[in-house]
N, C-alpha and C. Protein backbone atom coordinates (compact mmCIF):
# COMPACT_ATOMS: atom_id res chain seq x y z
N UNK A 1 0.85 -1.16 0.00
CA UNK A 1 0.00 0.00 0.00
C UNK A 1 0.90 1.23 0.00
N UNK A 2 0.95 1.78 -1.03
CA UNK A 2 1.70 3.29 -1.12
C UNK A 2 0.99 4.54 -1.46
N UNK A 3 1.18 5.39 -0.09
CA UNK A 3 0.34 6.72 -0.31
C UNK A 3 1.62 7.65 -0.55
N UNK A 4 0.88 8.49 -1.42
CA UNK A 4 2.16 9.70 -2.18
C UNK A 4 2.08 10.35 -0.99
N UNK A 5 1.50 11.21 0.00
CA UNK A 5 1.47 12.25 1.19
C UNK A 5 2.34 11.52 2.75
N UNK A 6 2.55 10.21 2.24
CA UNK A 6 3.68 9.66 3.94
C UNK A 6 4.81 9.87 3.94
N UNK A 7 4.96 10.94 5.27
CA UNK A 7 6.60 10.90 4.76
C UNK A 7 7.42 10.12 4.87
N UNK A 8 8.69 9.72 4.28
CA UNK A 8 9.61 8.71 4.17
C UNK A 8 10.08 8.12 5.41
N UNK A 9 9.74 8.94 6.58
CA UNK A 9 10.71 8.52 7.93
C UNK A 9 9.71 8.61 9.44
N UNK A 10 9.08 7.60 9.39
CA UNK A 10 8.09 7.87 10.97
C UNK A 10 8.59 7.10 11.72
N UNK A 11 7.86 7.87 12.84
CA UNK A 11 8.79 7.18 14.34
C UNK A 11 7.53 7.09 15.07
N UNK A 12 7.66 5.99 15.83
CA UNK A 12 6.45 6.15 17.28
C UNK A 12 6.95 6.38 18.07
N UNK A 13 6.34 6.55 19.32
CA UNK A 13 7.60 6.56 20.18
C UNK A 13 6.22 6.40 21.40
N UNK A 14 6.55 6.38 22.75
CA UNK A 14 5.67 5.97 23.67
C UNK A 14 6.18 5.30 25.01
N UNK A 15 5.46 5.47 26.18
CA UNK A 15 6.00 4.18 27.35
C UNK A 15 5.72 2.66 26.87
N UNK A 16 6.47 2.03 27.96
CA UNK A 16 6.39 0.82 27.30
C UNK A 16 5.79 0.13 27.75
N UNK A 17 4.92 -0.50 26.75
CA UNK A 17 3.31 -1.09 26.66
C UNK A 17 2.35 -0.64 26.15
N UNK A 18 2.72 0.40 25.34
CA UNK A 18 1.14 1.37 24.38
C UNK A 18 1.38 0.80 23.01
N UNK A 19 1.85 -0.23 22.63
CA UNK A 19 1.80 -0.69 21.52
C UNK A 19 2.58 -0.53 20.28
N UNK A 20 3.89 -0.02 19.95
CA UNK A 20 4.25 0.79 19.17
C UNK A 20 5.20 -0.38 18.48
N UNK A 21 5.32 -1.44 18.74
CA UNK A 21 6.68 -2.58 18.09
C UNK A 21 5.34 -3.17 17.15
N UNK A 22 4.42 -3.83 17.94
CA UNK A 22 2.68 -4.44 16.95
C UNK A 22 2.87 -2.93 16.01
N UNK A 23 2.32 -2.09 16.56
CA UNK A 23 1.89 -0.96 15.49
C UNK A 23 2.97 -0.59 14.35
N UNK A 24 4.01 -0.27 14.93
CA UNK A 24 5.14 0.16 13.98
C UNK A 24 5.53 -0.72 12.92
N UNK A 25 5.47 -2.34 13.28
CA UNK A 25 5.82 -3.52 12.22
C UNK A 25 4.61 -3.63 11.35
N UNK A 26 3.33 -3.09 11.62
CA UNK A 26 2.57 -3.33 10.70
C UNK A 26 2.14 -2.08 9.85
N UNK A 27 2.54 -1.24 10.24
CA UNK A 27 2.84 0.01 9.58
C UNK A 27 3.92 0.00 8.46
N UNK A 28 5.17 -0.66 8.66
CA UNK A 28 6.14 -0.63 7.94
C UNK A 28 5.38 -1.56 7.13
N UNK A 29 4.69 -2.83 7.04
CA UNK A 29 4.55 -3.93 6.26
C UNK A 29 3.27 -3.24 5.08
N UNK A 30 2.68 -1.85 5.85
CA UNK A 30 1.11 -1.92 5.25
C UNK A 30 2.15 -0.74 4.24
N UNK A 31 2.90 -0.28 4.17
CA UNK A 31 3.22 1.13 3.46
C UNK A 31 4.98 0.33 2.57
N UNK A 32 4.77 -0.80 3.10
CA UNK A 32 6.00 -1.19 2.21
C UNK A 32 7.66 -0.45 2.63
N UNK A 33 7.59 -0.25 3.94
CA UNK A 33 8.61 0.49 4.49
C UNK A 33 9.66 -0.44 5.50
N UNK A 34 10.67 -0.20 5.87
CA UNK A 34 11.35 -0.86 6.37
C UNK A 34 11.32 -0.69 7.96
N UNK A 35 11.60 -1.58 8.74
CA UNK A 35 10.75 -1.67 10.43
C UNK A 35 12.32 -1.58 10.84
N UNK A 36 12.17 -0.96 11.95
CA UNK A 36 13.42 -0.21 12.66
C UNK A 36 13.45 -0.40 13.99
N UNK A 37 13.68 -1.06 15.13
CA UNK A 37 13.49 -0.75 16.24
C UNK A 37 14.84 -0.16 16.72
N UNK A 38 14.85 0.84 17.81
CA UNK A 38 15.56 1.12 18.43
C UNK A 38 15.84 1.06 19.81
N UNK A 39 17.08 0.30 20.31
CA UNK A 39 18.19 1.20 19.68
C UNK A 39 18.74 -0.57 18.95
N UNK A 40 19.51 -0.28 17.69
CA UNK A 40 19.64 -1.17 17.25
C UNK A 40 21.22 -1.49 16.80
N UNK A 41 21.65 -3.07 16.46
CA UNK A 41 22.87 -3.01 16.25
C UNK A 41 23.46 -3.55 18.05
N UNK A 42 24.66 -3.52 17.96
CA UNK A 42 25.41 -3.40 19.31
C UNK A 42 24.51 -2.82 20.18
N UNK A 43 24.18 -2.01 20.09
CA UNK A 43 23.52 -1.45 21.34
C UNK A 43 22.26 -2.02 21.28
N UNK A 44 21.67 -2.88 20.67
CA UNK A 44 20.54 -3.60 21.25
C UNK A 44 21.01 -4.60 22.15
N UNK A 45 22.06 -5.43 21.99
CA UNK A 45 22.60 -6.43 22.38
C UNK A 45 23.15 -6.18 23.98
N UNK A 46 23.73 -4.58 24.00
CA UNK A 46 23.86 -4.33 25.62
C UNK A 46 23.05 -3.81 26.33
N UNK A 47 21.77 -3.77 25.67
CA UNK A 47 20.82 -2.83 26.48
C UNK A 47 20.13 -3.61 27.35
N UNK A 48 19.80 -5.06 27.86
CA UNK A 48 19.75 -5.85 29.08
C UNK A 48 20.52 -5.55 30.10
N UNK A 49 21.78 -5.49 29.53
CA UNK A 49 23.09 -5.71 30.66
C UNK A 49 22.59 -3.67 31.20
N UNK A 50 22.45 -2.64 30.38
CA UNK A 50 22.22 -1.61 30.77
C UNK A 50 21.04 -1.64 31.86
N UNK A 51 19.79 -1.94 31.18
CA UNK A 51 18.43 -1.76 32.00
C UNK A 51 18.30 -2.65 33.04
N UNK A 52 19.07 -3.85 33.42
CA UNK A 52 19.00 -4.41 34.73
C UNK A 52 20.53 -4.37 35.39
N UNK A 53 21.12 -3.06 34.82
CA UNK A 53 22.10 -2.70 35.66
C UNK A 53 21.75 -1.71 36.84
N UNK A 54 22.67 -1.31 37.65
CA UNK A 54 22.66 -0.31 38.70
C UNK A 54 23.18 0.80 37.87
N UNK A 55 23.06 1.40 37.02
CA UNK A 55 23.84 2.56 36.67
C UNK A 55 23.15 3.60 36.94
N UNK A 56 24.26 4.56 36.63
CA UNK A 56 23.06 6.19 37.39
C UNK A 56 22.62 6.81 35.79
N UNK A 57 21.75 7.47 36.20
CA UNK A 57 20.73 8.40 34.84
C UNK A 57 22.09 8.64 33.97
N UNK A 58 22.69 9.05 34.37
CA UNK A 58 23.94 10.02 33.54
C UNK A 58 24.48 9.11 32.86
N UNK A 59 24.82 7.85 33.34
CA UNK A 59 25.75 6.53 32.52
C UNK A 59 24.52 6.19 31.89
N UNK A 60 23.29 5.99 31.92
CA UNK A 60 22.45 5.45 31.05
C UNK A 60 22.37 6.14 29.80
N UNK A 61 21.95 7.73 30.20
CA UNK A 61 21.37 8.58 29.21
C UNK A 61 22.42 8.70 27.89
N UNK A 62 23.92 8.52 28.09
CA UNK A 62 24.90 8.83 27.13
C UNK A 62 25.20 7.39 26.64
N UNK A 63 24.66 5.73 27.05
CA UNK A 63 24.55 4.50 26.62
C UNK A 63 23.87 5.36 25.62
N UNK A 64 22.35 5.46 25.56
CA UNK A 64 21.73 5.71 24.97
C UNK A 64 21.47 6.65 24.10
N UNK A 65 22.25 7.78 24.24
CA UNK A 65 22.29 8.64 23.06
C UNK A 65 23.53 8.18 22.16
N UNK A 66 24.39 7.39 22.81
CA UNK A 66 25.41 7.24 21.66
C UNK A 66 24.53 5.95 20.56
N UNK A 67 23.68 5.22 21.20
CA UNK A 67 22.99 4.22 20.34
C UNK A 67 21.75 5.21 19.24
N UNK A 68 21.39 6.30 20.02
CA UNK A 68 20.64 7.55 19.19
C UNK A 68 21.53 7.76 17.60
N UNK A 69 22.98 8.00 18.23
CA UNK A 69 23.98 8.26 16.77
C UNK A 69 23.83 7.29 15.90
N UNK A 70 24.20 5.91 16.79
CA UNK A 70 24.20 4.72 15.78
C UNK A 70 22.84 4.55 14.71
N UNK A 71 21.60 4.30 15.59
CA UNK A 71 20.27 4.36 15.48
C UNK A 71 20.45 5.70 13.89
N UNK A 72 20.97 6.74 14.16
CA UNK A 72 20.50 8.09 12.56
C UNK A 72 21.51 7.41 11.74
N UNK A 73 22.52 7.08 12.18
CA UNK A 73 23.40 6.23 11.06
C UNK A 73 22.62 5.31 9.97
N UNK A 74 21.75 4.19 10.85
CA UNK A 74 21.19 3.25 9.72
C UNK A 74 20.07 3.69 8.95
N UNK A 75 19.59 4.40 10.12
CA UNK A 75 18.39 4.82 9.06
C UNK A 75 19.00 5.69 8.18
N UNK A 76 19.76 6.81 8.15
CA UNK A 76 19.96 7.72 6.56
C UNK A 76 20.35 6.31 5.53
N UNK A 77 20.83 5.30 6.23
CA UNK A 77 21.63 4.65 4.99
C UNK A 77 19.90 3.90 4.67
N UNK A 78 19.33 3.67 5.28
CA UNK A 78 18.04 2.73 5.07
C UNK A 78 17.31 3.45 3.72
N UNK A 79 17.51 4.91 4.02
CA UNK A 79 16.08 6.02 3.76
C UNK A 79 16.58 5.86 2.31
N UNK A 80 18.29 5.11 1.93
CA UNK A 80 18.16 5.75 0.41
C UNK A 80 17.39 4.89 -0.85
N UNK A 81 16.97 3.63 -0.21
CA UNK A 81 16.35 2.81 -0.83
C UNK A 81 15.10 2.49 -0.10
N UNK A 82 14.31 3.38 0.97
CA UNK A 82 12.82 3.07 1.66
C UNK A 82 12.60 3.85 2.29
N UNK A 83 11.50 3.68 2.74
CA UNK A 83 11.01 4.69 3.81
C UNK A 83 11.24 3.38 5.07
N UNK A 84 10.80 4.00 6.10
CA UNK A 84 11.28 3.64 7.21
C UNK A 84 10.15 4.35 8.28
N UNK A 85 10.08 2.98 8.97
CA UNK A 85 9.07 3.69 10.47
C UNK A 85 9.98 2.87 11.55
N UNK A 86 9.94 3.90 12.60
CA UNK A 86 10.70 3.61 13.60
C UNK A 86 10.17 3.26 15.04
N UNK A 87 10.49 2.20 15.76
CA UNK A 87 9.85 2.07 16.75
C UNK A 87 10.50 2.75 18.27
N UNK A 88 10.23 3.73 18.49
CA UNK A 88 11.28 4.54 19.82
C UNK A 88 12.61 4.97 18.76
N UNK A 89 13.01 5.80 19.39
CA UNK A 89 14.09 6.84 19.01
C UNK A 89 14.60 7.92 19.66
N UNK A 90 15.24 8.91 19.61
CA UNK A 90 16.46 9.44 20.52
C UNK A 90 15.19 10.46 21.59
N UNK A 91 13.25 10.78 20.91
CA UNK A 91 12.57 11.42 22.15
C UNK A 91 12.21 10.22 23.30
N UNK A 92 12.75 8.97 23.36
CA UNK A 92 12.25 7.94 24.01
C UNK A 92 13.60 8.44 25.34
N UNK A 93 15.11 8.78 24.68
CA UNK A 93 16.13 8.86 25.30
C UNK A 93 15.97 9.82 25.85
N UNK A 94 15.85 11.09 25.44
CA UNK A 94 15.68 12.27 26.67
C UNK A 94 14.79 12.33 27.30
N UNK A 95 13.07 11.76 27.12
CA UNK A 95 12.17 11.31 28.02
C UNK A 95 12.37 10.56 29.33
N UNK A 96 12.88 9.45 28.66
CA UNK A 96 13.30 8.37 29.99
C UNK A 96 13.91 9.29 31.07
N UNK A 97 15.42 9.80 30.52
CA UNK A 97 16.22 10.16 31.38
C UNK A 97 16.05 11.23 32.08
N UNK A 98 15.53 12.41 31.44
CA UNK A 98 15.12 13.37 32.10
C UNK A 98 14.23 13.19 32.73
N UNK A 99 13.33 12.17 33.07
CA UNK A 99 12.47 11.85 34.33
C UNK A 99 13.64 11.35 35.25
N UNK A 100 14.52 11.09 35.40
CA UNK A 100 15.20 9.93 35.86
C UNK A 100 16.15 11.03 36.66
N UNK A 101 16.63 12.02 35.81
CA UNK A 101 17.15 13.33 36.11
C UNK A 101 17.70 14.03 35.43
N UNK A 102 16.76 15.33 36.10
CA UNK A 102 16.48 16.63 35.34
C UNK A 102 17.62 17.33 34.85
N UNK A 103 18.59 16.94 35.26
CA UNK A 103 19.83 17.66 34.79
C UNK A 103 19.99 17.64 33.09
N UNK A 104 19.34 16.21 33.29
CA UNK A 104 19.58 15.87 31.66
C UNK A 104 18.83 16.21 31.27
N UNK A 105 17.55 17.42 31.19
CA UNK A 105 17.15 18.27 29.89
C UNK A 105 17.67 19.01 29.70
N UNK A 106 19.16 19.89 29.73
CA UNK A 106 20.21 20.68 29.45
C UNK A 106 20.80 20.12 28.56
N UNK A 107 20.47 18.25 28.44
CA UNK A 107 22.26 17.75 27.46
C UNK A 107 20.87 17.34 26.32
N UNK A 108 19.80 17.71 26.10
CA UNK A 108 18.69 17.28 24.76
C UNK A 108 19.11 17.74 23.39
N UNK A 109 20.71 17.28 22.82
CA UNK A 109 20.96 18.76 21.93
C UNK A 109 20.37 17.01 20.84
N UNK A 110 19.79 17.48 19.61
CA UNK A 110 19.30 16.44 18.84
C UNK A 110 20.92 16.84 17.23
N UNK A 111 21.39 17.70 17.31
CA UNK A 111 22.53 17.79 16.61
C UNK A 111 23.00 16.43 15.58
N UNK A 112 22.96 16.77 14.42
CA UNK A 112 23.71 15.48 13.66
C UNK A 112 23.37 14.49 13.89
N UNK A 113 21.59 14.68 14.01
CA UNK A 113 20.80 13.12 14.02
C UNK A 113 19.85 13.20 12.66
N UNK A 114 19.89 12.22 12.28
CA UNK A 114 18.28 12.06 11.11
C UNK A 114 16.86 11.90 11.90
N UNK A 115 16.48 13.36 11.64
CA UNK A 115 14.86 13.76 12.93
C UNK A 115 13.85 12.74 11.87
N UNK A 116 12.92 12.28 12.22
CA UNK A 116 11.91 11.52 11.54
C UNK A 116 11.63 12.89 11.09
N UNK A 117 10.19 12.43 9.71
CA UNK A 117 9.40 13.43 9.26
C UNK A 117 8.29 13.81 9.91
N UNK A 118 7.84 12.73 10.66
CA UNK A 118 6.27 12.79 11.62
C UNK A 118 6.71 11.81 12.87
N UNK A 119 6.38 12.07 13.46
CA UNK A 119 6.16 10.79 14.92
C UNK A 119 5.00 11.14 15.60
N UNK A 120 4.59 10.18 16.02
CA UNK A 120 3.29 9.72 16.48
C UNK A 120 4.00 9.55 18.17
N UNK A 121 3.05 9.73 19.04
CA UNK A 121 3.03 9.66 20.64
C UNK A 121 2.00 9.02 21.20
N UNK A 122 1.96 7.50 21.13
CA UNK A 122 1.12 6.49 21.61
C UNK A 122 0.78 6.84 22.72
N UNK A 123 -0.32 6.30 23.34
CA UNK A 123 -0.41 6.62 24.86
C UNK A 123 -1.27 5.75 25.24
N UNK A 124 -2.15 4.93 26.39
CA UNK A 124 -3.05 4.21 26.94
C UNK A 124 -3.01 4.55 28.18
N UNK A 125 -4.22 4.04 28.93
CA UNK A 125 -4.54 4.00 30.15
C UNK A 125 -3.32 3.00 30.69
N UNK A 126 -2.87 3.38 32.20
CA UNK A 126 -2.27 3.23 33.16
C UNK A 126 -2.58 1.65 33.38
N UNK A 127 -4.02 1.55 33.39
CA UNK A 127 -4.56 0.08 33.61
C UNK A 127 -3.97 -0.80 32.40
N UNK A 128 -4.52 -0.36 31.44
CA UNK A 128 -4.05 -0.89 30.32
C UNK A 128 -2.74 -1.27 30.16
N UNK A 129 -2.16 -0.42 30.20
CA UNK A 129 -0.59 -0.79 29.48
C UNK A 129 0.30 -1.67 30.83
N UNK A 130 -0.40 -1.89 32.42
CA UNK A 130 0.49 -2.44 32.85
C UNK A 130 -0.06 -4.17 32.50
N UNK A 131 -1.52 -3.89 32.38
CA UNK A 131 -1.61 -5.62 31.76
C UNK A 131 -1.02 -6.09 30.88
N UNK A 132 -1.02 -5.26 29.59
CA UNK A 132 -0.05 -5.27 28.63
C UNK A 132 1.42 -5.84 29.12
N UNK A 133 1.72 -5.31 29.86
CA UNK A 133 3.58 -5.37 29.77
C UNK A 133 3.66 -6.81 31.16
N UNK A 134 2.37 -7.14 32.14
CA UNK A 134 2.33 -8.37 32.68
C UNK A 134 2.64 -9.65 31.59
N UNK A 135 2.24 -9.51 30.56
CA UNK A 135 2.30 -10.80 29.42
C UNK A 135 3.55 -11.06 29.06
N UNK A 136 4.66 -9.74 29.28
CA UNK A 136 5.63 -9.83 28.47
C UNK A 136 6.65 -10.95 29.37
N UNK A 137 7.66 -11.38 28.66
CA UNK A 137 9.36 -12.35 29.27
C UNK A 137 9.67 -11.46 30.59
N UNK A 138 9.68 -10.34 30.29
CA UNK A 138 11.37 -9.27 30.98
C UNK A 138 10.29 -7.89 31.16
N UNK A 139 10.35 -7.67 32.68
CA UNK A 139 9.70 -6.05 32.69
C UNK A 139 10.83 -5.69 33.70
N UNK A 140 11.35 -4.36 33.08
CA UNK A 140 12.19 -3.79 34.37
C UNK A 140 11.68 -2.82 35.38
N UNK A 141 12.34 -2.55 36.01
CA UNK A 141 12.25 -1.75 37.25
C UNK A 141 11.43 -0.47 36.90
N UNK A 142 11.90 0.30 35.79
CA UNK A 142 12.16 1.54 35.19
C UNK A 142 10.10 1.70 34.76
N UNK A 143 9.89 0.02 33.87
CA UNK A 143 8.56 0.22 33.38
C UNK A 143 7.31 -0.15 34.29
N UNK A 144 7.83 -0.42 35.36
CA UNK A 144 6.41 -0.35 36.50
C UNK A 144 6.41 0.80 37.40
N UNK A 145 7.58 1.39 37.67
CA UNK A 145 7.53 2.68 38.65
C UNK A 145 6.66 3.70 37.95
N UNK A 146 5.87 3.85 38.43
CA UNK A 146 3.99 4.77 37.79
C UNK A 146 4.53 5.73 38.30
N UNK A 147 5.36 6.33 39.40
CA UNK A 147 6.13 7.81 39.49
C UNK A 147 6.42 7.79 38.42
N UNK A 148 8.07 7.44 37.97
CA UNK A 148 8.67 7.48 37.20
C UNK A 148 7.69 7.36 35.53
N UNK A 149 6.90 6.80 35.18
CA UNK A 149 6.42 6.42 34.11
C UNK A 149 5.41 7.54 33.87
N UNK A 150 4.79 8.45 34.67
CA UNK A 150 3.43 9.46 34.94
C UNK A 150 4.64 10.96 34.78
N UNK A 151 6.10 10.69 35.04
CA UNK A 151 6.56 11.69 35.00
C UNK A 151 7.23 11.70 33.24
N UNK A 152 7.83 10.65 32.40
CA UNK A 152 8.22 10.06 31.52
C UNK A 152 7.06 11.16 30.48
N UNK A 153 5.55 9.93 30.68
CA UNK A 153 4.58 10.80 29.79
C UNK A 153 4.48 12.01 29.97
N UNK A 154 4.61 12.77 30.73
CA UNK A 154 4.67 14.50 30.69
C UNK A 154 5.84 14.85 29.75
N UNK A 155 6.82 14.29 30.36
CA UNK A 155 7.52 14.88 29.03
C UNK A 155 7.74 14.77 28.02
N UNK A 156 7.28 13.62 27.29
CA UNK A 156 6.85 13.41 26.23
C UNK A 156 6.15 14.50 25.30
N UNK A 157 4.99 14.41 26.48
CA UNK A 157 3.59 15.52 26.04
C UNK A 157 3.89 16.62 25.38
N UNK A 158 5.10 16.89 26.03
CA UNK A 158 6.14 18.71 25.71
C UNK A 158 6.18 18.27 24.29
N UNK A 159 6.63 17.67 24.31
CA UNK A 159 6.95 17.42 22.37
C UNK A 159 5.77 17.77 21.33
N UNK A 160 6.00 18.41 20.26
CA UNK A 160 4.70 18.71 19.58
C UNK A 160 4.42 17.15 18.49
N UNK A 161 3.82 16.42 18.74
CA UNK A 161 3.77 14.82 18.26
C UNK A 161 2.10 14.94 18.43
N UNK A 162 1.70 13.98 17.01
CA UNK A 162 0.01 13.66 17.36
C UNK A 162 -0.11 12.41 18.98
N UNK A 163 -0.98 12.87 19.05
CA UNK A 163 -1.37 11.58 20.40
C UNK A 163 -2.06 11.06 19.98
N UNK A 164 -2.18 9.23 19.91
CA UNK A 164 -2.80 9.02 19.51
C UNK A 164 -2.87 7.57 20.64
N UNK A 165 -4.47 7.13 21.31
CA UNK A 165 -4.32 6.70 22.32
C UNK A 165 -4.93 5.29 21.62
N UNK A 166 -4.01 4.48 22.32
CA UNK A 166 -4.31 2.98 21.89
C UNK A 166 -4.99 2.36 23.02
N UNK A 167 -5.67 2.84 24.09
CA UNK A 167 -6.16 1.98 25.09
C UNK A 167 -7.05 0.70 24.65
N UNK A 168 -8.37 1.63 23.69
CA UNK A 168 -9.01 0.80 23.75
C UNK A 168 -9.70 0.27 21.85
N UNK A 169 -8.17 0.41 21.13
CA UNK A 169 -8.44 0.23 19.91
C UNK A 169 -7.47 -1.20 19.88
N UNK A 170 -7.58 -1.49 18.32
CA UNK A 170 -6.83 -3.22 18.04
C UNK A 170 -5.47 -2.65 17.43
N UNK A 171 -4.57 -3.10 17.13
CA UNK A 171 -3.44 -2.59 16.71
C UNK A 171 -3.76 -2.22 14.76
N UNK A 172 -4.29 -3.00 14.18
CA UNK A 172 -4.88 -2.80 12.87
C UNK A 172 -5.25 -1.39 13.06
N UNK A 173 -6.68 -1.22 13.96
CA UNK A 173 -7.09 -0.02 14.17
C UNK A 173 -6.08 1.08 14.06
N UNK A 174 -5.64 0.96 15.11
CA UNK A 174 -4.81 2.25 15.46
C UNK A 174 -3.47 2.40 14.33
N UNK A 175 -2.89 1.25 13.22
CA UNK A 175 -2.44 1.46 12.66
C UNK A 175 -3.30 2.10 11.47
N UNK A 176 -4.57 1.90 10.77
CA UNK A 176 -5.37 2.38 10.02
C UNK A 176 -5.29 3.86 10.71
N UNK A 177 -5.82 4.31 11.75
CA UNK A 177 -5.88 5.45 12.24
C UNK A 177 -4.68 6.54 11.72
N UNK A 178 -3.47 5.91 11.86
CA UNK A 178 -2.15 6.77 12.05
C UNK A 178 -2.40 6.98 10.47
N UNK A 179 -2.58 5.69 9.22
CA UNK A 179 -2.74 6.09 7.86
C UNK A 179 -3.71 6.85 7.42
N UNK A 180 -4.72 7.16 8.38
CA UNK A 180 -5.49 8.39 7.75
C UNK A 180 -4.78 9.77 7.89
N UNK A 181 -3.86 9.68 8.50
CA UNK A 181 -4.13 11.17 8.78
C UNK A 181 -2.95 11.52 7.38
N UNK A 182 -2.64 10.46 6.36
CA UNK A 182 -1.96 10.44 5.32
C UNK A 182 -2.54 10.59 4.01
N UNK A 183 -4.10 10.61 4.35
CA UNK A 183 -5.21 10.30 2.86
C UNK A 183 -4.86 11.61 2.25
């Protein structure tokens, strides 16, 4: 399915459990685009050993923005033969962390990254998304603390991104949804 008005490079982005790996892979499959999760490469591979480490905000946040670099690396090389939708990306990294600490909305410089063209800002009910993330292998520390996660979505919110709330839609749905706003 190819619409002339999508731009070449979307990102979701969201806490984790609003749906955006279902949504984003079937997004890439319905528009013929290539599926991206982030952070990818090497730094997918250490990001266990990161998220059930003890490290402080500051050692996390620069794990993770250097996987942000890696992460604009593949995609420019992706974009020259597809479009590309992305699942989380470098607003997932200053979200997290700057809940985590505030110091780090001073270091948000997005400099010498490939910005998507649109991103979308999933969201669900509280109820919702922790049943959601009960089903999953592996939940860390980071995605049940409802402080931490109630402070995460605020800053998100700051971002000018459509919201688009998956509580109580099917992932089809809410992927149809995101392609209208492309008609």
């Amino acid at each position: 399915m190819t619409r002339r008005n999508v731009p070449r490079f979307l990102c979701l982005e969201g806490l984790d459990g609003v749906g955006k790996t279902k949504i984003a892979s079937l997004l890439a499959s319905k528009l013929s685009y290539r599926y991206y999760q982030s952070p990818g490469g090497t730094f997918a591979k250490a990001r266990s050993i990161v998220d059930d480490g003890d490290l402080d905000p500051l050692t996390r946040f620069f794990f993770f923005r250097a996987a942000s670099q890696y992460d604009s690396n593949r995609i420019s090389e992706m974009l020259v033969s597809s479009g590309v939708v992305c699942d989380r990306y470098v607003f997932s990294t200053f979200a997290y962390h700057t809940a985590m600490d505030n110091r780090i909305r001073t270091m948000c410089d997005l400099a010498g990254l490939k910005l998507p063209d649109r991103t979308f800002l999933l969201v669900t009910r509280e109820d919702v998304r922790l049943k959601r993330l009960r089903r999953r292998r592996r939940i860390t520390k980071v995605q049940i603390d409802l402080v931490t996660q109630r402070k995460i979505d605020r800053i998100y919110r700051q971002f000018d991104f459509d919201v688009i709330d998956t509580s109580d839609t099917s992932v089809e749905e809410t992927t149809d949804h995101i392609l209208s706003h492309f008609s």
